[in-house]
PDB file of N, CA and C in Angstrom:
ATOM      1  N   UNK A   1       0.868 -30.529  26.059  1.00  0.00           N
ATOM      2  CA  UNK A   1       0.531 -30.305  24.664  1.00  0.00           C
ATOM      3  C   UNK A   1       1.314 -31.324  23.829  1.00  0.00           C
ATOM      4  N   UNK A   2       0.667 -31.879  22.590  1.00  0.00           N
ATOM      5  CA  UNK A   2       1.301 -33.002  21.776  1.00  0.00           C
ATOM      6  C   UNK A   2       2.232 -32.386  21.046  1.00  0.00           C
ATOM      7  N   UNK A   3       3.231 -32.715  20.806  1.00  0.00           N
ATOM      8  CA  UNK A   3       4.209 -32.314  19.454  1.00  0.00           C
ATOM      9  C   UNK A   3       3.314 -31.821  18.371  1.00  0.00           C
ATOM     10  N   UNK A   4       2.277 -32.304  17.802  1.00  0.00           N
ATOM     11  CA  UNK A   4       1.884 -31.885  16.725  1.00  0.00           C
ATOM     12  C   UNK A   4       1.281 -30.644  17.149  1.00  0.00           C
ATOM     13  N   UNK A   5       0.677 -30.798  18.169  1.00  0.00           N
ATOM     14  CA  UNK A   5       0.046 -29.548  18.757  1.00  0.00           C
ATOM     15  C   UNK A   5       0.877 -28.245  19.013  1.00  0.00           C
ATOM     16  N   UNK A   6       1.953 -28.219  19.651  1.00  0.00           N
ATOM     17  CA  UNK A   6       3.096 -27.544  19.053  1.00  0.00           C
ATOM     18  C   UNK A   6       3.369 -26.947  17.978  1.00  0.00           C
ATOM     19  N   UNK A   7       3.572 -27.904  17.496  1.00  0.00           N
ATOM     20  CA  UNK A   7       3.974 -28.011  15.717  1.00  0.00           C
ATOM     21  C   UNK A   7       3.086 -26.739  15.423  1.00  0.00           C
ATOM     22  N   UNK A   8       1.813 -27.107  15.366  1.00  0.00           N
ATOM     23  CA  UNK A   8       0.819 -26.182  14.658  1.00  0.00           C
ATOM     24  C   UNK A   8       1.051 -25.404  15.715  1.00  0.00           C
ATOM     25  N   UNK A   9       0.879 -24.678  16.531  1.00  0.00           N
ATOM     26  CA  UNK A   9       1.334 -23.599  17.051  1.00  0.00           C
ATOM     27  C   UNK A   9       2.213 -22.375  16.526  1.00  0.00           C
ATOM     28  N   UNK A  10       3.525 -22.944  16.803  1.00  0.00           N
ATOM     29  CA  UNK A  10       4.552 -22.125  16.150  1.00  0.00           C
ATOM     30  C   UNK A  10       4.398 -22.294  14.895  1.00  0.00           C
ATOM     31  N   UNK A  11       3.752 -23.328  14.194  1.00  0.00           N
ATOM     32  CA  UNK A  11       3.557 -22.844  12.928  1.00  0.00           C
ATOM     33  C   UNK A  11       2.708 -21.347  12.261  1.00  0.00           C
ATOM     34  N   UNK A  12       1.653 -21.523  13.013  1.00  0.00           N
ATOM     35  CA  UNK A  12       0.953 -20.115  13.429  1.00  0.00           C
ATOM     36  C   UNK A  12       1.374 -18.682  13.922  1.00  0.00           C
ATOM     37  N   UNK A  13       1.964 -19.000  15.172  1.00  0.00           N
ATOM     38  CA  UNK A  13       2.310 -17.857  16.006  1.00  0.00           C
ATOM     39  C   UNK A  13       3.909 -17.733  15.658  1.00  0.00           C
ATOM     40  N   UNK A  14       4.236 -17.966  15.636  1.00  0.00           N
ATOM     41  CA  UNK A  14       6.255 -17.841  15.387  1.00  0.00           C
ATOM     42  C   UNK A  14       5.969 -16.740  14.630  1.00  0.00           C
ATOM     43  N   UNK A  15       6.948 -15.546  14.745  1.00  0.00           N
ATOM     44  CA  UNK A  15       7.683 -14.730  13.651  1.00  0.00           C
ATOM     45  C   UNK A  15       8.344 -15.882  12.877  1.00  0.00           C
ATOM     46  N   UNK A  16       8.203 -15.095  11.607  1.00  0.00           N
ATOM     47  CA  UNK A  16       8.661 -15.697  10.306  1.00  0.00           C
ATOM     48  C   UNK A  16      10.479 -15.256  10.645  1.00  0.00           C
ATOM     49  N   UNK A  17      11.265 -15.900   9.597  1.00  0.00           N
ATOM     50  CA  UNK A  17      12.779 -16.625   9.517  1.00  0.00           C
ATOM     51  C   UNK A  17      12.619 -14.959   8.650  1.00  0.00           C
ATOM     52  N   UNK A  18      13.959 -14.294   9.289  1.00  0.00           N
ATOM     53  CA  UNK A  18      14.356 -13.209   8.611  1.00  0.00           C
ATOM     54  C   UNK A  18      14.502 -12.926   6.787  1.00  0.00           C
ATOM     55  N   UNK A  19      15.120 -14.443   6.282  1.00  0.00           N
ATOM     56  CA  UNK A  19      15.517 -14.609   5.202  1.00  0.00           C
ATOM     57  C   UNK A  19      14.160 -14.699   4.548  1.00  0.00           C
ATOM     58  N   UNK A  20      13.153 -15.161   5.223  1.00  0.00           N
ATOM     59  CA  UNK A  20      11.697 -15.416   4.369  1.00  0.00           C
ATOM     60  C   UNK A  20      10.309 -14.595   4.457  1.00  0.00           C
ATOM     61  N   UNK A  21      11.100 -13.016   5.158  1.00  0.00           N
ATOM     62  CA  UNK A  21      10.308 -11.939   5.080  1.00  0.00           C
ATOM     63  C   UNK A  21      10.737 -10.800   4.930  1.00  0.00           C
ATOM     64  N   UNK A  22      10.155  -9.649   3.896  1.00  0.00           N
ATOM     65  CA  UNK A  22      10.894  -8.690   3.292  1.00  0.00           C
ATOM     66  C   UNK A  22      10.673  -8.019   4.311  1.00  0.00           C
ATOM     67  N   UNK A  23       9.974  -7.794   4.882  1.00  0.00           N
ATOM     68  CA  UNK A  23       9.689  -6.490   5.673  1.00  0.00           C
ATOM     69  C   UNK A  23      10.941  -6.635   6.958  1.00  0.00           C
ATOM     70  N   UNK A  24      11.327  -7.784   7.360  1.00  0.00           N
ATOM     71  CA  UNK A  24      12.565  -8.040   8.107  1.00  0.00           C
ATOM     72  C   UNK A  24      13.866  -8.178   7.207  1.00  0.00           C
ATOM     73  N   UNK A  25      13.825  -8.187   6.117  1.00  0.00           N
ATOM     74  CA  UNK A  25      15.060  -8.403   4.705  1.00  0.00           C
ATOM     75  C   UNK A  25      15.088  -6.758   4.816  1.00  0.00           C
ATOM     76  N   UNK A  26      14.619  -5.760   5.113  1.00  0.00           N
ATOM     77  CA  UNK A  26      15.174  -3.922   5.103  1.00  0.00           C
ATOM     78  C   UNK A  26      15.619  -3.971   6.078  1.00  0.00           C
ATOM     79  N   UNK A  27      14.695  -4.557   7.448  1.00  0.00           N
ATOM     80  CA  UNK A  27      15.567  -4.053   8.484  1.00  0.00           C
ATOM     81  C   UNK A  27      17.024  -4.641   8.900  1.00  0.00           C
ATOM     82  N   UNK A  28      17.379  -5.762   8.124  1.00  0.00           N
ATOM     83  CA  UNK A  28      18.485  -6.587   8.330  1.00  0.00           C
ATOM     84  C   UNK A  28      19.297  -5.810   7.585  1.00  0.00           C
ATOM     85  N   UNK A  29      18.879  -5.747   6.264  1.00  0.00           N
ATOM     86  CA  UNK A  29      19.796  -4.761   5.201  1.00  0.00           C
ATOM     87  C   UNK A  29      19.918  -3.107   5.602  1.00  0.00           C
ATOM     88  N   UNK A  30      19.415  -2.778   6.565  1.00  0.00           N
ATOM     89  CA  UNK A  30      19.522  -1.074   7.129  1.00  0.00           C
ATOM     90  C   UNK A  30      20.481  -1.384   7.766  1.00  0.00           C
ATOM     91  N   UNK A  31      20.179  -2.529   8.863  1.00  0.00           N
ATOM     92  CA  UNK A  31      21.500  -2.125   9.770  1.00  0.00           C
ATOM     93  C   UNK A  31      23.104  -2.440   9.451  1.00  0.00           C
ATOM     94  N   UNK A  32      23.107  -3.671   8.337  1.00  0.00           N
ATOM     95  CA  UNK A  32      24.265  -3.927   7.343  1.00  0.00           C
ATOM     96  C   UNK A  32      24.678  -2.344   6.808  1.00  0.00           C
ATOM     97  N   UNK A  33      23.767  -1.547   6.201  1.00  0.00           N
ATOM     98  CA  UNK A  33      24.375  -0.283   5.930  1.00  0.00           C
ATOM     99  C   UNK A  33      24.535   1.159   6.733  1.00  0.00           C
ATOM    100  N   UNK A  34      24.081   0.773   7.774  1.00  0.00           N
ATOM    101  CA  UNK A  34      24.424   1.938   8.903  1.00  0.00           C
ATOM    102  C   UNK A  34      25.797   1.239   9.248  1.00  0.00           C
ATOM    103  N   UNK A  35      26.193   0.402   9.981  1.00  0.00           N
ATOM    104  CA  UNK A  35      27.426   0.091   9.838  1.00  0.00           C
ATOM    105  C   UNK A  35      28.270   0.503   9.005  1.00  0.00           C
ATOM    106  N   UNK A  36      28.434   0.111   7.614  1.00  0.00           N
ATOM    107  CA  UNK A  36      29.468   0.263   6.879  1.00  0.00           C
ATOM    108  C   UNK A  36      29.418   1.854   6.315  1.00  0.00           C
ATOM    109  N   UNK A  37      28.211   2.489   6.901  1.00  0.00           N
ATOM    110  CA  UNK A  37      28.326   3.958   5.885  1.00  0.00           C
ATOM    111  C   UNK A  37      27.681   4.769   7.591  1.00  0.00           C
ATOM    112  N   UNK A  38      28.338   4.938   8.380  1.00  0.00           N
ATOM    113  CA  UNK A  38      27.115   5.690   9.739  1.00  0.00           C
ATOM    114  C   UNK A  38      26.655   6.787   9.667  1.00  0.00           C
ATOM    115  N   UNK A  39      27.848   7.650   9.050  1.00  0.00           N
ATOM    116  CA  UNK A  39      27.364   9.155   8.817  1.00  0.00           C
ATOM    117  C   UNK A  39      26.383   9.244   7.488  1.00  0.00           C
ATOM    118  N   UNK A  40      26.437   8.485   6.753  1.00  0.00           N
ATOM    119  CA  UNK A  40      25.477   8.714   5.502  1.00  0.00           C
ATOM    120  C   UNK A  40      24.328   8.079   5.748  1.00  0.00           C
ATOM    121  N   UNK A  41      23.850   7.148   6.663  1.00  0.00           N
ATOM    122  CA  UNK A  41      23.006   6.923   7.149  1.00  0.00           C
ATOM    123  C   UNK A  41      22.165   7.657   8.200  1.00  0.00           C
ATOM    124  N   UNK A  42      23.092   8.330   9.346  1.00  0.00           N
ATOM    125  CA  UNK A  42      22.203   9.371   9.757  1.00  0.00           C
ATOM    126  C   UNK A  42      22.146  10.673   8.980  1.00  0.00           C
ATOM    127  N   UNK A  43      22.354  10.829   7.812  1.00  0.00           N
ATOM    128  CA  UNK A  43      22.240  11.843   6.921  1.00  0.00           C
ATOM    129  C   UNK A  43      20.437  11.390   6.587  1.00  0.00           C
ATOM    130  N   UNK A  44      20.416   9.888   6.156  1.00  0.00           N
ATOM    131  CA  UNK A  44      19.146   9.669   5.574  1.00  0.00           C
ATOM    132  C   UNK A  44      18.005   9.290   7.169  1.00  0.00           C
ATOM    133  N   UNK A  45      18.139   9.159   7.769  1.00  0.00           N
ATOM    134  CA  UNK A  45      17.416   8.952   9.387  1.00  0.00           C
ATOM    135  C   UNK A  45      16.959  10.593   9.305  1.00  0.00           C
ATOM    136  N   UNK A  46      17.984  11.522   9.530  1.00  0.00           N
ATOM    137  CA  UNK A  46      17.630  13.008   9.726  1.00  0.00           C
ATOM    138  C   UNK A  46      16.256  13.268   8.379  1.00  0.00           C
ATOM    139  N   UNK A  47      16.538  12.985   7.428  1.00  0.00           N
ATOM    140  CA  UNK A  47      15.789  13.260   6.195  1.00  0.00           C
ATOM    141  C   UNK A  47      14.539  13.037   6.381  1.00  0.00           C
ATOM    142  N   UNK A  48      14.431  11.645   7.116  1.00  0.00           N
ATOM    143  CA  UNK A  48      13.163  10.937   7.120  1.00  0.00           C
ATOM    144  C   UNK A  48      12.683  11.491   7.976  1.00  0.00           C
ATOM    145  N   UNK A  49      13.423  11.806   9.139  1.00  0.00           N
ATOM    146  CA  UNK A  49      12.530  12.535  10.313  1.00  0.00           C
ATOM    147  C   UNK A  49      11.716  13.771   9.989  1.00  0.00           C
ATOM    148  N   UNK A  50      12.823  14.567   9.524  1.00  0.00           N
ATOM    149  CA  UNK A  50      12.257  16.130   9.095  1.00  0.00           C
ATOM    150  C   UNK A  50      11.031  15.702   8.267  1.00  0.00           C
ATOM    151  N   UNK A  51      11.357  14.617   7.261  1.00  0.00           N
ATOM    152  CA  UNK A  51       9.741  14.478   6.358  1.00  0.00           C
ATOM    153  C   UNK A  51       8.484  14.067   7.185  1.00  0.00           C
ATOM    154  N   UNK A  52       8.562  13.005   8.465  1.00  0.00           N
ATOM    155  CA  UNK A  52       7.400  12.779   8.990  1.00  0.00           C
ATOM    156  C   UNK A  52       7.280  14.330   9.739  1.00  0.00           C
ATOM    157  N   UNK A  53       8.335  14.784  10.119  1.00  0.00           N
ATOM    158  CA  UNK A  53       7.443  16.018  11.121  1.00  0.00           C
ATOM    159  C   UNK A  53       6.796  17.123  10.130  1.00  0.00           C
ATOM    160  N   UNK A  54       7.119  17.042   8.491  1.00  0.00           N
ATOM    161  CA  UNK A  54       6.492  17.802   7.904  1.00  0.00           C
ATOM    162  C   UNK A  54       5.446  17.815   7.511  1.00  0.00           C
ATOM    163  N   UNK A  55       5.020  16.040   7.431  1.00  0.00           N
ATOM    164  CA  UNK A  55       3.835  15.693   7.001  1.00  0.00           C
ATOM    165  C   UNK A  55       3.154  15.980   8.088  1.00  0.00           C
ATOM    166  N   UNK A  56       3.688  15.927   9.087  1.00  0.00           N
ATOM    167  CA  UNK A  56       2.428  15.652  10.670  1.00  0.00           C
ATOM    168  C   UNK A  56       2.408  16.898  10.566  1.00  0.00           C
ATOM    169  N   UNK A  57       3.184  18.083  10.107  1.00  0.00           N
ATOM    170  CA  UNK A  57       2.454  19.716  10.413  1.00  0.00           C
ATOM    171  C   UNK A  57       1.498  20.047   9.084  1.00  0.00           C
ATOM    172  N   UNK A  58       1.456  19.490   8.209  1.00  0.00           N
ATOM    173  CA  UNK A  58       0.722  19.740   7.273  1.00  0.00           C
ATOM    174  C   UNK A  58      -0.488  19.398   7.304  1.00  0.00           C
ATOM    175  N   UNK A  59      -0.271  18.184   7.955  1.00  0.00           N
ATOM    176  CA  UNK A  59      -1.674  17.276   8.112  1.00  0.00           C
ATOM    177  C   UNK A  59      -2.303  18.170   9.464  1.00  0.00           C
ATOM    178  N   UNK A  60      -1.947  18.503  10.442  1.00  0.00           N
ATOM    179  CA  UNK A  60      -2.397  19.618  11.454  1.00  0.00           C
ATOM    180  C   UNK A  60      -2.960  20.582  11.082  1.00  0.00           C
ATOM    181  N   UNK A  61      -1.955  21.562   9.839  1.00  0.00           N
ATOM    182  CA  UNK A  61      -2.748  22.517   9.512  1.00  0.00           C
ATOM    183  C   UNK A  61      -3.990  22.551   8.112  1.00  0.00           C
ATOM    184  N   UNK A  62      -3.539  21.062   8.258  1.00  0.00           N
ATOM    185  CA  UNK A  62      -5.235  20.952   6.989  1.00  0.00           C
ATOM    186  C   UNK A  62      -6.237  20.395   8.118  1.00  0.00           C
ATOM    187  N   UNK A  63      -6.349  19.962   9.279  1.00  0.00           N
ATOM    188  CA  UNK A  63      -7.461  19.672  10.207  1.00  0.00           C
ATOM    189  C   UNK A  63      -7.265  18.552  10.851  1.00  0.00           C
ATOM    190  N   UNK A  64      -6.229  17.972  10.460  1.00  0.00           N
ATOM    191  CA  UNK A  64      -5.676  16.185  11.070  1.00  0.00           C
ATOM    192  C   UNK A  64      -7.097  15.449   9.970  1.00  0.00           C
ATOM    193  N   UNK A  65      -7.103  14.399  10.587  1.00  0.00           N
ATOM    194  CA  UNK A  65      -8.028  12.938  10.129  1.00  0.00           C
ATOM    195  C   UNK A  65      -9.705  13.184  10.714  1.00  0.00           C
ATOM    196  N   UNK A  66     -10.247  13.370   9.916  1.00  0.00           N
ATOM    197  CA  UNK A  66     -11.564  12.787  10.425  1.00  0.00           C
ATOM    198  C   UNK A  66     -12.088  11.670  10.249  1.00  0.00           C
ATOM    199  N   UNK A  67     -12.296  11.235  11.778  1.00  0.00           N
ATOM    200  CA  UNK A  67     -12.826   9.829  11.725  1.00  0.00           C
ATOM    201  C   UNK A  67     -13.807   9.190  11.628  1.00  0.00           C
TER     202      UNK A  67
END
């Protein structure tokens, strides 16, 4: 394969540079604050959990998704 051919490749397919995507800028910045705070972080992990398992029983007892 040519260099340029390359080139355009990973230009394409590469994950994007942490610094130049938000959706990787939370997960960089979550784990910066589980570190410096652990217990107040699994305070908010527990939170989130209990909320998806509440939504997933709600959504059960309204009929789930019809597709």
């Amino acid at each position: 394969m040519s260099a340029s051919g390359k080139r355009a490749y990973f230009e394409t397919f590469a994950p994007p540079a942490l610094f130049n995507h938000p959706e990787h800028d939370g997960f960089r910045f979550g784990r910066k604050l589980a570190k410096r705070y652990p217990e107040k972080m699994m305070q908010v992990m527990e939170g989130f959990r209990q909320g998806v398992k509440a939504g997933t029983e709600a959504a059960q007892r309204a009929g789930g998704q019809s597709a």
